[in-house]
Protein backbone atom coordinates (compact mmCIF):
# COMPACT_ATOMS: atom_id res chain seq x y z
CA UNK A 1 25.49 -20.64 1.28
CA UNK A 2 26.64 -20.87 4.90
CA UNK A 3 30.19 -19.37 5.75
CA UNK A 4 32.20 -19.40 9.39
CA UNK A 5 34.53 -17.09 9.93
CA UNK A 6 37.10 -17.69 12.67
CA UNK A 7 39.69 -15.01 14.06
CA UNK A 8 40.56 -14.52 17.64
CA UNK A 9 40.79 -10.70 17.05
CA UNK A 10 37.27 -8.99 17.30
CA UNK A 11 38.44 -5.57 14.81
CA UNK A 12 39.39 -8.40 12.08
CA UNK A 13 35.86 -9.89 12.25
CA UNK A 14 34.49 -6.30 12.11
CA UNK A 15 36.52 -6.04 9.13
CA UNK A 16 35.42 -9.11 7.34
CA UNK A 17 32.17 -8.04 8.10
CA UNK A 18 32.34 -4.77 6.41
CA UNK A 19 33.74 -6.24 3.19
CA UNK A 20 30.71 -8.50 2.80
CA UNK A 21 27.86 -6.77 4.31
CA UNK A 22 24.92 -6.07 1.82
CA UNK A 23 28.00 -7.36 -1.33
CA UNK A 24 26.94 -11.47 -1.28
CA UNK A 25 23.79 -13.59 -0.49
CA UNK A 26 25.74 -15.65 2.15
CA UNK A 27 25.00 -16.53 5.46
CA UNK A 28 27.47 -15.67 7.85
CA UNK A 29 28.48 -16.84 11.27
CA UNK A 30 31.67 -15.79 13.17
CA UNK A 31 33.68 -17.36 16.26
CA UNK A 32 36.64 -16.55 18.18
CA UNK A 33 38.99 -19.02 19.05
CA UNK A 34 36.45 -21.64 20.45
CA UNK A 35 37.01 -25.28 18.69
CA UNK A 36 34.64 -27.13 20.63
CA UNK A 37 31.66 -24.49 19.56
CA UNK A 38 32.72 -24.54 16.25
CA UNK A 39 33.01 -27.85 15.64
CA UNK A 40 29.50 -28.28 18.02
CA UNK A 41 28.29 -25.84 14.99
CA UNK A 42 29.60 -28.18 11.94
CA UNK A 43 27.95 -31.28 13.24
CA UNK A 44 24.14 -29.34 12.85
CA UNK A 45 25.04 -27.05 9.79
CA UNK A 46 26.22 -27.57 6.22
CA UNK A 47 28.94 -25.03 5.42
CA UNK A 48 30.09 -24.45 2.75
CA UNK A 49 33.26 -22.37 3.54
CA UNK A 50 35.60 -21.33 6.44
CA UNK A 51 37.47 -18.83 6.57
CA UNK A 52 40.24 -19.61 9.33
CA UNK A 53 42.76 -17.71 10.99
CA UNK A 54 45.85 -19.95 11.85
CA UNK A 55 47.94 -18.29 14.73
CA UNK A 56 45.45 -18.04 17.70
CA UNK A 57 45.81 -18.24 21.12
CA UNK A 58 43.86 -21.06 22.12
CA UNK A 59 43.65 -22.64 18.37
CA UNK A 60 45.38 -23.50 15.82
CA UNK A 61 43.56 -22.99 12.49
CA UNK A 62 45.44 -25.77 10.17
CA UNK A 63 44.82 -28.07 12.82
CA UNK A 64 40.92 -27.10 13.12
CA UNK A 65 40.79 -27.07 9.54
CA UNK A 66 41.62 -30.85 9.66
CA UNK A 67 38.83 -31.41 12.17
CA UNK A 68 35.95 -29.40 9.74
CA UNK A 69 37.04 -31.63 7.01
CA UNK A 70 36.26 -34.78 8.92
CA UNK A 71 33.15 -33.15 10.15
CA UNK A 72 32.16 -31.61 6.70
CA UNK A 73 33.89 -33.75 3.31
CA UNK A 74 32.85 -30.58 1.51
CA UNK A 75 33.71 -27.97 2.98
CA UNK A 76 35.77 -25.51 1.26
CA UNK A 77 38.82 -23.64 3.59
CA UNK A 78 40.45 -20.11 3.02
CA UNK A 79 43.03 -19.02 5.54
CA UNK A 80 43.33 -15.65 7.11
CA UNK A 81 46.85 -14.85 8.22
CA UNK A 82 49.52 -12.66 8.90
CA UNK A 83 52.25 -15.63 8.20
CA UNK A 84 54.16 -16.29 5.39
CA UNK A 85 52.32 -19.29 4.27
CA UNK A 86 51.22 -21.24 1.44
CA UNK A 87 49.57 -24.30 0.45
CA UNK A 88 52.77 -25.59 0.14
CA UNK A 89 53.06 -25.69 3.77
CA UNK A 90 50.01 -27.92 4.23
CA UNK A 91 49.48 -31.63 4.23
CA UNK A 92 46.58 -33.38 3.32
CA UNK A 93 43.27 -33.61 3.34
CA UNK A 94 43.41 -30.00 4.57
CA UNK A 95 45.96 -28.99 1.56
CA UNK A 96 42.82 -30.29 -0.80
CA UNK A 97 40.24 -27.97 0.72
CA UNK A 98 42.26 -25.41 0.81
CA UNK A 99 40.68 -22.64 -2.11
CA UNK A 100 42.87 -19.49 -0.83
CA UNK A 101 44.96 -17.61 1.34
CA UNK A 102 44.28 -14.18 2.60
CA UNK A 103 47.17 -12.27 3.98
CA UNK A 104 46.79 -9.42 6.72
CA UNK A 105 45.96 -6.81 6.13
CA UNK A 106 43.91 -8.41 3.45
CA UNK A 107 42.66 -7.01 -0.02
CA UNK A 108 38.73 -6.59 0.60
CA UNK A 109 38.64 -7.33 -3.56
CA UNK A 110 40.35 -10.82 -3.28
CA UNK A 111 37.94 -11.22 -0.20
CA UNK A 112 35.34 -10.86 -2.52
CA UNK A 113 36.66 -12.80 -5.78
CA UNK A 114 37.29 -15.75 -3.06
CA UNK A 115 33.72 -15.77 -2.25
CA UNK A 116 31.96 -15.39 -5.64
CA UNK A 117 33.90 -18.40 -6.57
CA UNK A 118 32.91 -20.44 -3.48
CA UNK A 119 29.22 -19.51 -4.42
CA UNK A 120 29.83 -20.47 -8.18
CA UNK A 121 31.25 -24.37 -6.75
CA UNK A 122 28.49 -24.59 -4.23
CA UNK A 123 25.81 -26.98 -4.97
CA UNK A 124 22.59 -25.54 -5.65
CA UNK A 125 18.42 -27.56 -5.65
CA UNK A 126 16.10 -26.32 -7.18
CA UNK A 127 12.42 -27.86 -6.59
CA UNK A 128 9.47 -27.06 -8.76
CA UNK A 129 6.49 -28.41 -6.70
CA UNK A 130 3.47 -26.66 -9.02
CA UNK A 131 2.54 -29.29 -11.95
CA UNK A 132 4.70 -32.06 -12.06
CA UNK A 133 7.28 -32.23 -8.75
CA UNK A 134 10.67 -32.43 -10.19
CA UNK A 135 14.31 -31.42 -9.06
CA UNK A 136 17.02 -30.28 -10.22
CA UNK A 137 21.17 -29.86 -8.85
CA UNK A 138 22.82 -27.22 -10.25
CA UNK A 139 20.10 -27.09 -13.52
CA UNK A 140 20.39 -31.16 -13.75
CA UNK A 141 17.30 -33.30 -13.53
CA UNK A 142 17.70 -34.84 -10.18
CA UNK A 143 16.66 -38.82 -10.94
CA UNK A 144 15.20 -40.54 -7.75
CA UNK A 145 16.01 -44.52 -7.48
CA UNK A 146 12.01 -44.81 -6.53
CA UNK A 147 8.82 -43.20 -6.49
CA UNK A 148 8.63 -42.92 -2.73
CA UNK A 149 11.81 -41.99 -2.33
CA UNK A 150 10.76 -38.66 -4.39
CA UNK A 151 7.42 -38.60 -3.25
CA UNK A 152 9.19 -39.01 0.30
CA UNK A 153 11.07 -35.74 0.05
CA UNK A 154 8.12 -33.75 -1.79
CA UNK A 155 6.76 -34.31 1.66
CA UNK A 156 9.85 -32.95 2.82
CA UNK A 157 9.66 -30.03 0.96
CA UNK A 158 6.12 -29.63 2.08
CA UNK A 159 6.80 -29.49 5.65
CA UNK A 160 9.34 -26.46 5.22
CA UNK A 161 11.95 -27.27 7.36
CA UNK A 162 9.97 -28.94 9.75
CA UNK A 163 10.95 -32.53 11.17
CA UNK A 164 8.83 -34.98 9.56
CA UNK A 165 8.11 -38.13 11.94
CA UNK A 166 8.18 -41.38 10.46
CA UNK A 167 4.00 -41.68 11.71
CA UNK A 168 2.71 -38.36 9.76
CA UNK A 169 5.05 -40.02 6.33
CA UNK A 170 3.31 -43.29 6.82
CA UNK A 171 -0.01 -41.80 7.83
CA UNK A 172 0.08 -39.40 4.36
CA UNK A 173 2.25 -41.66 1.69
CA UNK A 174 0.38 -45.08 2.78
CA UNK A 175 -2.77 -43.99 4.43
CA UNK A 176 -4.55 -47.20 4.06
CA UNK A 177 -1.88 -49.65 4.75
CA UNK A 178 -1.45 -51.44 7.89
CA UNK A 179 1.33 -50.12 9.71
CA UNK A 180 3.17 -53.58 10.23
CA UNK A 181 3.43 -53.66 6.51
CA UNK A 182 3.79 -49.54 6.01
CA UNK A 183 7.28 -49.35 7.72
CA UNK A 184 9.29 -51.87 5.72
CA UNK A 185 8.58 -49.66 2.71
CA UNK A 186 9.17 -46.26 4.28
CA UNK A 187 12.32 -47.62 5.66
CA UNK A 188 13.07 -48.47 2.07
CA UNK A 189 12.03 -44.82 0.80
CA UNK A 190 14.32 -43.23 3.65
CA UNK A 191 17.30 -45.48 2.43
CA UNK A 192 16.50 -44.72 -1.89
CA UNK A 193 16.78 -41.04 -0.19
CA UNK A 194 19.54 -41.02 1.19
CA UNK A 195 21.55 -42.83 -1.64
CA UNK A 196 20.26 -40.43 -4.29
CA UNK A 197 21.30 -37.04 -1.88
CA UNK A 198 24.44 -38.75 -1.65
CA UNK A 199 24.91 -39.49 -5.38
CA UNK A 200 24.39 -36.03 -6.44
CA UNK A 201 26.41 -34.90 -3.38
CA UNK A 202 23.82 -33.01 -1.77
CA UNK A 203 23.83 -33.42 2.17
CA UNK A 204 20.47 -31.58 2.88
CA UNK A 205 18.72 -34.15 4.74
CA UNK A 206 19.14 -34.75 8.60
CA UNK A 207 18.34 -38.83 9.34
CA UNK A 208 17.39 -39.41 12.86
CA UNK A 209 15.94 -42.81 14.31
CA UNK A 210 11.96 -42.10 13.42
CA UNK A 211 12.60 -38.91 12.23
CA UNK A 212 13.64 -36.37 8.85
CA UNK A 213 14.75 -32.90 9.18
CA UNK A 214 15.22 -30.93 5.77
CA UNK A 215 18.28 -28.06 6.06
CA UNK A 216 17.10 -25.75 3.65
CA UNK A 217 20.34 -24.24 2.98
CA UNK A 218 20.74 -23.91 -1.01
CA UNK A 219 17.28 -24.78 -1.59
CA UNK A 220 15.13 -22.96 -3.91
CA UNK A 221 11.46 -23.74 -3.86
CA UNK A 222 8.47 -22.34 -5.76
CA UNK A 223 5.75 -23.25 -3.16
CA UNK A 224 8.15 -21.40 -0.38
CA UNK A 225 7.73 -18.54 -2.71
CA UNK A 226 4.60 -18.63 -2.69
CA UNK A 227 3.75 -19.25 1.26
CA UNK A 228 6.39 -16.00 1.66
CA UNK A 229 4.59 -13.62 -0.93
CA UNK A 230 1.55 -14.92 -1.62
CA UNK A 231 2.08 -15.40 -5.24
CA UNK A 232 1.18 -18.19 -7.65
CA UNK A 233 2.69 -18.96 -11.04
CA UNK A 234 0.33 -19.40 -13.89
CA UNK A 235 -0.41 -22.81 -13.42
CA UNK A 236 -1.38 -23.46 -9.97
CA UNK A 237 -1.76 -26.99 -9.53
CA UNK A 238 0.26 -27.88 -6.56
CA UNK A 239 1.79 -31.63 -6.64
CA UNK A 240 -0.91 -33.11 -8.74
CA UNK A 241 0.25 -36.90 -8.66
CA UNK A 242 0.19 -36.96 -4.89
CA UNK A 243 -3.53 -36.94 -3.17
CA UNK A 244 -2.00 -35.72 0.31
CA UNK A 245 -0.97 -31.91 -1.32
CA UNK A 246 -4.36 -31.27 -1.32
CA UNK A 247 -4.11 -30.34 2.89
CA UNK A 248 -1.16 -28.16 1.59
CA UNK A 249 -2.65 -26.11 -0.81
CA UNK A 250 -5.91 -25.16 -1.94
CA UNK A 251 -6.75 -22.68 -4.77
């Protein structure tokens, strides 16, 4: 789970800091008062939370709030202030992404209660890629509109954050088809994709022309397990309906 924090006062980002070091798995970034870099930073990350302060010098946070939401549908906002303000005070969209208020100086408990409940809302995948490859959102079977299409982000998952060129998914999902006739049907694979991450609300996928990039953010993934400690689960058979895992992983 990725989290922003925005304050132009550096001792209240120290503070937030201390609240949450080593207490939550999040991933933290902080800014001062910097839209452009911010919002720079939403277009190539998926957050799920900011936590904004409104009265700054060069920004104001409702009003960046609004331009994060447009950015990121998702994203979930908490405001840091020293105003007396309430969501009554908002309009929308920002008034619907707004999950909490914290009021100077703030109570490092609700700080806390704020977060586990962002975590609890966030979107988790989990990928099982030893045996069968199946997915699942949040413990729900993740059901792909195609074979490719899944097969198409197994490959994904293989590669480990890696961009994945639309030659190496051609060359490894239809290795004996002529490439005239290869790229109609990865096109179609790419566009199954992208439907099913957007029916189960999952935005992990980055879609250039030519090109995927996997964010791994809220992943979980057995075979990254394994290439990070070394060990296997019981059954080690790595992606046995697909012949190209066998360049992946080798008993």
């Amino acid at each position: 789970m990725k989290i922003i924090i925005v304050d132009d006062e550096m001792s209240a980002l120290h503070t937030f800091l201390s609240d949450v070091i080593g207490r939550t798995d999040a991933d933290y970034k902080f800014f001062k008062d910097d839209a452009p870099e911010i919002c720079d930073y939403a277009v190539k990350n998926n957050i799920a939370a900011a936590f904004l302060d409104i009265n700054m010098p060069k920004t104001n946070g409702i009003e960046l709030a609004g331009k994060l939401i447009e950015l990121q549908p998702e994203i979930k906002i908490v405001f840091i202030t020293g105003l007396d303000v309430s969501e009554k005070d908002l309009r929308e969209p920002v008034s619907g992404h707004t999950v909490g208020f914290l009021y100077k100086p703030y109570d490092s408990e609700a700080l806390l209660r704020l977060l586990s409940s962002i975590e609890r809302e966030t979107p988790k995948l989990t990928a099982k890629m030893f045996g069968t490859f199946d997915c699942f959102i949040n413990n729900n079977l993740v059901r792909f509109s195609s074979k490719k299409s899944k097969e198409l982000f197994a490959l994904l998952l293989t590669y480990n954050g890696k961009s994945l060129s639309m030659t190496d998914a051609i060359s490894q999902l239809w290795p004996d088809m002529e490439t005239d006739k290869s790229k109609p049907l990865y096109r179609d694979a790419v566009w199954r994709l992208r439907k099913t991450l957007k029916e189960i609300n999952f935005n992990c996928v980055e879609f250039e022309r030519a090109k995927l990039t996997l964010n791994k953010l809220n992943i979980s993934c057995d075979y990254w397990e394994y290439l990070e400690t070394g060990q296997l689960p019981a059954k080690p058979v790595f992606l046995k309906s697909y012949n190209w895992s066998q360049e992946y992983f080798t008993e």
